[in-house]
PDB file of N, CA and C in Angstrom:
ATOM      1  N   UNK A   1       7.352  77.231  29.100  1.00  0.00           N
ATOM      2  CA  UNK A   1       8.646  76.857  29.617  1.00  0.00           C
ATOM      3  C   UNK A   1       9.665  77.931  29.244  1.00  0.00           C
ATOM      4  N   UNK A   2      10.170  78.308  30.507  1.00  0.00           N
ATOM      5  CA  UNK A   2      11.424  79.436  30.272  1.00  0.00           C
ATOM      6  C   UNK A   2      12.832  78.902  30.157  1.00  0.00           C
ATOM      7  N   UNK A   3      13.580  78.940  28.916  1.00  0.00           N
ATOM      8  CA  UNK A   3      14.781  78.641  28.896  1.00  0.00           C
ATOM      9  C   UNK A   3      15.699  79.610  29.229  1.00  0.00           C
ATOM     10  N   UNK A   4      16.835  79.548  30.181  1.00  0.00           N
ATOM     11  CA  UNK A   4      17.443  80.642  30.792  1.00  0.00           C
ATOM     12  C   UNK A   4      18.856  80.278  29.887  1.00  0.00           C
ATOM     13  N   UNK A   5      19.461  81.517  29.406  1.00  0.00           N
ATOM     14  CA  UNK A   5      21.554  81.354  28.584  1.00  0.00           C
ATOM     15  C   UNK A   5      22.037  82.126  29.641  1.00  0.00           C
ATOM     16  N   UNK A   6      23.236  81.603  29.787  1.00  0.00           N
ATOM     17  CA  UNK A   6      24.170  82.389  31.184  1.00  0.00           C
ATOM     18  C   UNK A   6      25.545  82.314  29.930  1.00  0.00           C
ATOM     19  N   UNK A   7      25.516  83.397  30.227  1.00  0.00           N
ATOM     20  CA  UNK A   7      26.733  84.008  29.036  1.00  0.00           C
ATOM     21  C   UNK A   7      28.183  83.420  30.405  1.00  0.00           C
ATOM     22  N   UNK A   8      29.298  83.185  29.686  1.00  0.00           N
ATOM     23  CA  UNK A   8      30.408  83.221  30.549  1.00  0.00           C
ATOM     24  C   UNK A   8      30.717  83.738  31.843  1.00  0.00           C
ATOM     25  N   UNK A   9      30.489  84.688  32.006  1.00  0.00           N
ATOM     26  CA  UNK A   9      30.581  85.538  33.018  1.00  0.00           C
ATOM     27  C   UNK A   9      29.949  85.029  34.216  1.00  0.00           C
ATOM     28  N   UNK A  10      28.748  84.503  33.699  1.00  0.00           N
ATOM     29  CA  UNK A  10      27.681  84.320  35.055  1.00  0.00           C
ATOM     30  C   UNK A  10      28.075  82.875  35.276  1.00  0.00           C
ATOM     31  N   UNK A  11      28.055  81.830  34.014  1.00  0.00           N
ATOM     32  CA  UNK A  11      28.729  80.291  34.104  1.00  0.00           C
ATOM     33  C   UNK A  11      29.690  80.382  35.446  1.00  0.00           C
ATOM     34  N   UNK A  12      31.109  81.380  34.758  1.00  0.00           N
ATOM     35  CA  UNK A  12      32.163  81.254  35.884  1.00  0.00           C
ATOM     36  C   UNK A  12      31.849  81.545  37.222  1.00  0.00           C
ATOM     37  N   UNK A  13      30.661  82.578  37.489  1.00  0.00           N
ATOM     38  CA  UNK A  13      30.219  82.991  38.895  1.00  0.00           C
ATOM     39  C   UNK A  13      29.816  81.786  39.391  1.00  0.00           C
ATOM     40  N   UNK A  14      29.079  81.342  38.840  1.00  0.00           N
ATOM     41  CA  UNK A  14      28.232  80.324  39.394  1.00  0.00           C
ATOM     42  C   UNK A  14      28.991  79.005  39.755  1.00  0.00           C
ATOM     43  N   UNK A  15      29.969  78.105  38.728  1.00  0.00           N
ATOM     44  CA  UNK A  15      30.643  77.432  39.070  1.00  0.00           C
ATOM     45  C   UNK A  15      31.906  77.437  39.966  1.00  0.00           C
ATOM     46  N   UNK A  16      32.660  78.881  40.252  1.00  0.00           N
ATOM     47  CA  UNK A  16      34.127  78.963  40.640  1.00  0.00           C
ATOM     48  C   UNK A  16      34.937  79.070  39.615  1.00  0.00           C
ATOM     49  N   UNK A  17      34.433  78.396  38.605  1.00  0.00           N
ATOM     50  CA  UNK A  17      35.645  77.894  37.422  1.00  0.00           C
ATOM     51  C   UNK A  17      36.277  79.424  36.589  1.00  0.00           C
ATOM     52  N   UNK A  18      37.227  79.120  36.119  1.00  0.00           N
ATOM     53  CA  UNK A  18      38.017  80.161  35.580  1.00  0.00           C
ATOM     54  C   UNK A  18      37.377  79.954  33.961  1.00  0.00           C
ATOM     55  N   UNK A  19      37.440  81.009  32.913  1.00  0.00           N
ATOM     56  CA  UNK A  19      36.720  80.904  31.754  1.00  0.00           C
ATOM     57  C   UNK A  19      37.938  79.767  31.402  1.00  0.00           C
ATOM     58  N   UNK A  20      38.946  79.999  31.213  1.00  0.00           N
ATOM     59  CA  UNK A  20      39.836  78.425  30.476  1.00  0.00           C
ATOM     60  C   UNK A  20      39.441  77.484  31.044  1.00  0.00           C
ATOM     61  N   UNK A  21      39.174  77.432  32.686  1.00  0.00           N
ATOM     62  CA  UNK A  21      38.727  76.021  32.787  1.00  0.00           C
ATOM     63  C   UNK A  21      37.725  75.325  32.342  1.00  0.00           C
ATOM     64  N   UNK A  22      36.199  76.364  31.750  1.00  0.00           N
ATOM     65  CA  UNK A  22      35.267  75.962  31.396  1.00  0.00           C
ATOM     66  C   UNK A  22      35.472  75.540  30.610  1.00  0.00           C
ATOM     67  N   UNK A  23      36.153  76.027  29.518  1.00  0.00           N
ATOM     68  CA  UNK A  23      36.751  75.595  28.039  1.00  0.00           C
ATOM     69  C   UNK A  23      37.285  74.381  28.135  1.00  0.00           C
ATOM     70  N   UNK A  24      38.209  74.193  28.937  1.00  0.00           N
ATOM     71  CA  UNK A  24      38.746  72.830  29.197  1.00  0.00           C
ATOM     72  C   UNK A  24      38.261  72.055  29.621  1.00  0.00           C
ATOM     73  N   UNK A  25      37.271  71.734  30.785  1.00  0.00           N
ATOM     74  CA  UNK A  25      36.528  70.960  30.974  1.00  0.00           C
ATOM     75  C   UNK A  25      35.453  70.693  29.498  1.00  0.00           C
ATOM     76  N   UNK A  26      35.016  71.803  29.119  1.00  0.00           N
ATOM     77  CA  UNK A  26      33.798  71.197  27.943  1.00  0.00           C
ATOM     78  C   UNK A  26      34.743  70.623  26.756  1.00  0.00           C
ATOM     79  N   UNK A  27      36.045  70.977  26.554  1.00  0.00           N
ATOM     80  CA  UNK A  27      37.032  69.832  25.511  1.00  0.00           C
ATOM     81  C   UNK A  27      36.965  68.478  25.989  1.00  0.00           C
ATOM     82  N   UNK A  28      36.928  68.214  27.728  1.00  0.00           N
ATOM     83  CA  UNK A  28      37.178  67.049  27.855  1.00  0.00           C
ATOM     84  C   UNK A  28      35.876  66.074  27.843  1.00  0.00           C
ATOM     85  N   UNK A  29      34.714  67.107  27.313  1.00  0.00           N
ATOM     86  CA  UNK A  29      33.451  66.386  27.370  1.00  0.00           C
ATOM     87  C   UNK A  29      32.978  66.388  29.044  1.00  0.00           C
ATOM     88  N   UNK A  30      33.940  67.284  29.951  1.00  0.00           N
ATOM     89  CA  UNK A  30      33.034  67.119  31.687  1.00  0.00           C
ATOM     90  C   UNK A  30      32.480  68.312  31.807  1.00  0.00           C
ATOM     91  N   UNK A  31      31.532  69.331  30.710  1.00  0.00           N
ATOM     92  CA  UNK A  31      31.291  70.382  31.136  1.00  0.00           C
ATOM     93  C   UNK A  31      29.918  70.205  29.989  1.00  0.00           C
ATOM     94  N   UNK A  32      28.861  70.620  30.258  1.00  0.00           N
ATOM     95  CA  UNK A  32      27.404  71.269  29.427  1.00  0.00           C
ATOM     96  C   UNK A  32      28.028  71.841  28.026  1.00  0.00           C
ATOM     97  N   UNK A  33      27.839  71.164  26.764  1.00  0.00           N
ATOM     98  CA  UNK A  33      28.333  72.458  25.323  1.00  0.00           C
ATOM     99  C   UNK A  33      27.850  73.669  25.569  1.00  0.00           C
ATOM    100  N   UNK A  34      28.600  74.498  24.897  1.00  0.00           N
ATOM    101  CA  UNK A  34      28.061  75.412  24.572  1.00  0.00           C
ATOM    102  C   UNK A  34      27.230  75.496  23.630  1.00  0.00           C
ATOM    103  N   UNK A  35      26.720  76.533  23.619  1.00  0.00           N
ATOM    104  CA  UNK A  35      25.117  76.970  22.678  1.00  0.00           C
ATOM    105  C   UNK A  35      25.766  78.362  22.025  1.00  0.00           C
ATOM    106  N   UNK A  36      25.894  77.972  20.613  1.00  0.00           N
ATOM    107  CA  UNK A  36      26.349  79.303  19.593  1.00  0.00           C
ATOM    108  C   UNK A  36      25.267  80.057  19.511  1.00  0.00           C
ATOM    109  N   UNK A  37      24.862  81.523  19.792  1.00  0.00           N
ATOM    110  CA  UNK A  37      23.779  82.417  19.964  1.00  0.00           C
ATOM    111  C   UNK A  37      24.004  83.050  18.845  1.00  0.00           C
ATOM    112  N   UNK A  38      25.162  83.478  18.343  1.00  0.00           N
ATOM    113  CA  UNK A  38      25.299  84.097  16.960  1.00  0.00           C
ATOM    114  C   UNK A  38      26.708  84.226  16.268  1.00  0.00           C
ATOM    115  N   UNK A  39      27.157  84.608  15.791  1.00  0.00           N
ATOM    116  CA  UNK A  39      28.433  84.246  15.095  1.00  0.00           C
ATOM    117  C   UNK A  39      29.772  85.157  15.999  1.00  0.00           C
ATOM    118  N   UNK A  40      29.193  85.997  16.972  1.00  0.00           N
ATOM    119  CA  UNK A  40      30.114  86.366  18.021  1.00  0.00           C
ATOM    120  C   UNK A  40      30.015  86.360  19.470  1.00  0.00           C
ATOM    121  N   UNK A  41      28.874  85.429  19.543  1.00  0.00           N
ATOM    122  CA  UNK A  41      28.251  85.366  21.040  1.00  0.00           C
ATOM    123  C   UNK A  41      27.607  83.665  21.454  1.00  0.00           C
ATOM    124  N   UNK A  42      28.079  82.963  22.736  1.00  0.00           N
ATOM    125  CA  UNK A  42      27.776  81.691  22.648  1.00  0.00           C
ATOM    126  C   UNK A  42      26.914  81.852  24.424  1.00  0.00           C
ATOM    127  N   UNK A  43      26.509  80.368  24.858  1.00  0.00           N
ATOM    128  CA  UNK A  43      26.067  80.765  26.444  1.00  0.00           C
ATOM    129  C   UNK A  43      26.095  79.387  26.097  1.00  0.00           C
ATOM    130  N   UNK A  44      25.128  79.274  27.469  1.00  0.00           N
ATOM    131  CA  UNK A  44      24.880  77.436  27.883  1.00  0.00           C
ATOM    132  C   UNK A  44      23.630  77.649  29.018  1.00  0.00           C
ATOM    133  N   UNK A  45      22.374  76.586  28.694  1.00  0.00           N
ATOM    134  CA  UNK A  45      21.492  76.557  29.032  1.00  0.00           C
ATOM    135  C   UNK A  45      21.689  76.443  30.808  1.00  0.00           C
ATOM    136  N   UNK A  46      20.761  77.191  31.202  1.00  0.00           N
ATOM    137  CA  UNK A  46      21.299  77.431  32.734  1.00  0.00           C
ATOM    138  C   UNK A  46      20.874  76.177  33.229  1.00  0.00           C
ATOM    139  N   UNK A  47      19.707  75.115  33.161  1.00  0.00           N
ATOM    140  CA  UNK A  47      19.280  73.785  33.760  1.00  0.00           C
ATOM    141  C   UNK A  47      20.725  72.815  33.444  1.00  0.00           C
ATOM    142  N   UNK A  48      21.442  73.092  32.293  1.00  0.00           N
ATOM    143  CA  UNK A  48      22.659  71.871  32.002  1.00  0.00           C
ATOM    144  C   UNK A  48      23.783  72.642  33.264  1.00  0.00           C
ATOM    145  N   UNK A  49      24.104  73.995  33.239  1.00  0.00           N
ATOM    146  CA  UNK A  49      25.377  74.343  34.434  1.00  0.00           C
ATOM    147  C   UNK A  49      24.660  73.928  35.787  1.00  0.00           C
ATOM    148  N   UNK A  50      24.039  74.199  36.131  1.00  0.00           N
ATOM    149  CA  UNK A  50      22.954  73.733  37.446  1.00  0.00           C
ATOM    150  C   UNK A  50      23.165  72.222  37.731  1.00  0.00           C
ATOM    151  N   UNK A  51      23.119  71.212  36.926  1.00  0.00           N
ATOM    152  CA  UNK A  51      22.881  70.029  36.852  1.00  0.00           C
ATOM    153  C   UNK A  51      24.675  69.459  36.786  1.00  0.00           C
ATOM    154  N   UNK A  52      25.221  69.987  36.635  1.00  0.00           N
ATOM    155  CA  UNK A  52      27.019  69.673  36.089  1.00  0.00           C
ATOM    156  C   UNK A  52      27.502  70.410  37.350  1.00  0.00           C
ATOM    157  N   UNK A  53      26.623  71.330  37.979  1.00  0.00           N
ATOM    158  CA  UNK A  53      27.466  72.038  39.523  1.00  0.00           C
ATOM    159  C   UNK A  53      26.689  70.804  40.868  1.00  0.00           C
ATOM    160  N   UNK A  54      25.571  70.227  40.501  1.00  0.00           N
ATOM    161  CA  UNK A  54      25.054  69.062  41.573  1.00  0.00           C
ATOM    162  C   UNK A  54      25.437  67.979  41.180  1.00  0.00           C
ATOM    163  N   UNK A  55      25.898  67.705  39.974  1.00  0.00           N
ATOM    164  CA  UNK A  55      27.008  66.306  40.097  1.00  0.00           C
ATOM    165  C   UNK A  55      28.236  66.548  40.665  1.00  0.00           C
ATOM    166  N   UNK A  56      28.524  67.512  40.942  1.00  0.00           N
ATOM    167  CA  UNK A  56      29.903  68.074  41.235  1.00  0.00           C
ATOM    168  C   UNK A  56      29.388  67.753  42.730  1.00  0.00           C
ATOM    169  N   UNK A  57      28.290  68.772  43.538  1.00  0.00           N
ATOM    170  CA  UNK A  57      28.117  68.197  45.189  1.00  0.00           C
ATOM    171  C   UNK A  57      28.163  67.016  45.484  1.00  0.00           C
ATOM    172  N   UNK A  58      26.646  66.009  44.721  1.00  0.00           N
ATOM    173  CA  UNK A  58      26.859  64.762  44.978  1.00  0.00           C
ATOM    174  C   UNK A  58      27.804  64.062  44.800  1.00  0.00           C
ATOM    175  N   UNK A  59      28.605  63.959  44.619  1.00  0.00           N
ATOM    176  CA  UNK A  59      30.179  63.522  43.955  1.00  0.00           C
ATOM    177  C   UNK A  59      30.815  63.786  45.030  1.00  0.00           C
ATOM    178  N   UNK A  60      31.145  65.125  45.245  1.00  0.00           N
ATOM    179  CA  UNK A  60      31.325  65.620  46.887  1.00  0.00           C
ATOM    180  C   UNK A  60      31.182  64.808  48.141  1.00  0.00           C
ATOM    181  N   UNK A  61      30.060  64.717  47.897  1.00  0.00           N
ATOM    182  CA  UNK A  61      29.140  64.221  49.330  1.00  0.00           C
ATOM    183  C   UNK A  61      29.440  62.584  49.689  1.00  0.00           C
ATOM    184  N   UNK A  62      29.157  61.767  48.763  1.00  0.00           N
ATOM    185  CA  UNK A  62      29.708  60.566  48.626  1.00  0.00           C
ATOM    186  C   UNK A  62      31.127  60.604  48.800  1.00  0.00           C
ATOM    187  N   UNK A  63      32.119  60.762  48.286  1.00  0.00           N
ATOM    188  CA  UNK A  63      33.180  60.387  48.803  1.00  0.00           C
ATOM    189  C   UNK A  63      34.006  61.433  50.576  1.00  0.00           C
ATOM    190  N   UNK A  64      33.127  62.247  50.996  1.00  0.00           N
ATOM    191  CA  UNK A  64      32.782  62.641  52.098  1.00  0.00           C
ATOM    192  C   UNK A  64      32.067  61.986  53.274  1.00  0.00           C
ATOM    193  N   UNK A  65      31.118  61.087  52.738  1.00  0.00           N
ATOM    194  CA  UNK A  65      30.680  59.986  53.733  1.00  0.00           C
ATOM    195  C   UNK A  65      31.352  59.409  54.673  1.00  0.00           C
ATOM    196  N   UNK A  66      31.625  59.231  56.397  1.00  0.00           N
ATOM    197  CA  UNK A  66      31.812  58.619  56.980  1.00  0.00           C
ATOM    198  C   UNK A  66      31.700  57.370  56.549  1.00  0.00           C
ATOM    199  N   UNK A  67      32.700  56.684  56.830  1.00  0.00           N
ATOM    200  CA  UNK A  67      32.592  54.752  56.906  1.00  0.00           C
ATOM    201  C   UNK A  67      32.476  54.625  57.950  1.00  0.00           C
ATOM    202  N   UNK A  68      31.588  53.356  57.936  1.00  0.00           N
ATOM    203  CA  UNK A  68      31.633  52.363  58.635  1.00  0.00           C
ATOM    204  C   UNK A  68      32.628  51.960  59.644  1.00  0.00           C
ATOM    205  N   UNK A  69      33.467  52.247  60.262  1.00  0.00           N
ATOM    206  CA  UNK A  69      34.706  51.822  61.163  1.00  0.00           C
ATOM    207  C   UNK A  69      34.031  51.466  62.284  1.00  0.00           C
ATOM    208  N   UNK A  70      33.291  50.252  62.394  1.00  0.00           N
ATOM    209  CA  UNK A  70      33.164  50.273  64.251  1.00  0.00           C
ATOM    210  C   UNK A  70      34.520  49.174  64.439  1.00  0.00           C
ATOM    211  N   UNK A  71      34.770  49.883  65.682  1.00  0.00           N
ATOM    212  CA  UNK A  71      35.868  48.568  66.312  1.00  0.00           C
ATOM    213  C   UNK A  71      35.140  47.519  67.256  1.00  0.00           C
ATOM    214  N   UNK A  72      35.549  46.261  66.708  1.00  0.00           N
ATOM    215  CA  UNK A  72      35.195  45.387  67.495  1.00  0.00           C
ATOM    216  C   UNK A  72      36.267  45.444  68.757  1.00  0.00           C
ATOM    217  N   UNK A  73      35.637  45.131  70.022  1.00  0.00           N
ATOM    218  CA  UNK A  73      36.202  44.811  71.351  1.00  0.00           C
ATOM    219  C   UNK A  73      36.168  43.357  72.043  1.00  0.00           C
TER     220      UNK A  73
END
């Protein structure tokens, strides 16, 4: 099993998000922790950003759903 770290840089590519927003979202507990790599370098497991960017679609998608509206005649 290959564990993949996406240092900041690639996180923000991948999500849109701005590096403060990542920060801010993972304060508010809506973002993957970070993973301390060494005492000047951190990342985050690429399966947790992957998984936190498809709750983000499905989340999307659902409140994107067409309703139900038929008109009765």
């Amino acid at each position: 099993m290959v564990i993949k770290i996406l240092r900041i840089e690639q996180v923000t590519g991948q999500t849109g998000l701005s590096r403060s927003s990542v920060y801010k979202q993972m304060r508010l507990g809506l973002f993957p922790k970070v993973i301390k790599l060494t005492a000047r370098s951190s990342g985050w497991k690429e399966s947790e950003v992957q998984g936190w960017i498809q709750e983000r679609l499905d989340e999307s998608r659902r409140t994107q759903e067409p309703r139900d509206e038929s008109i009765a005649s």
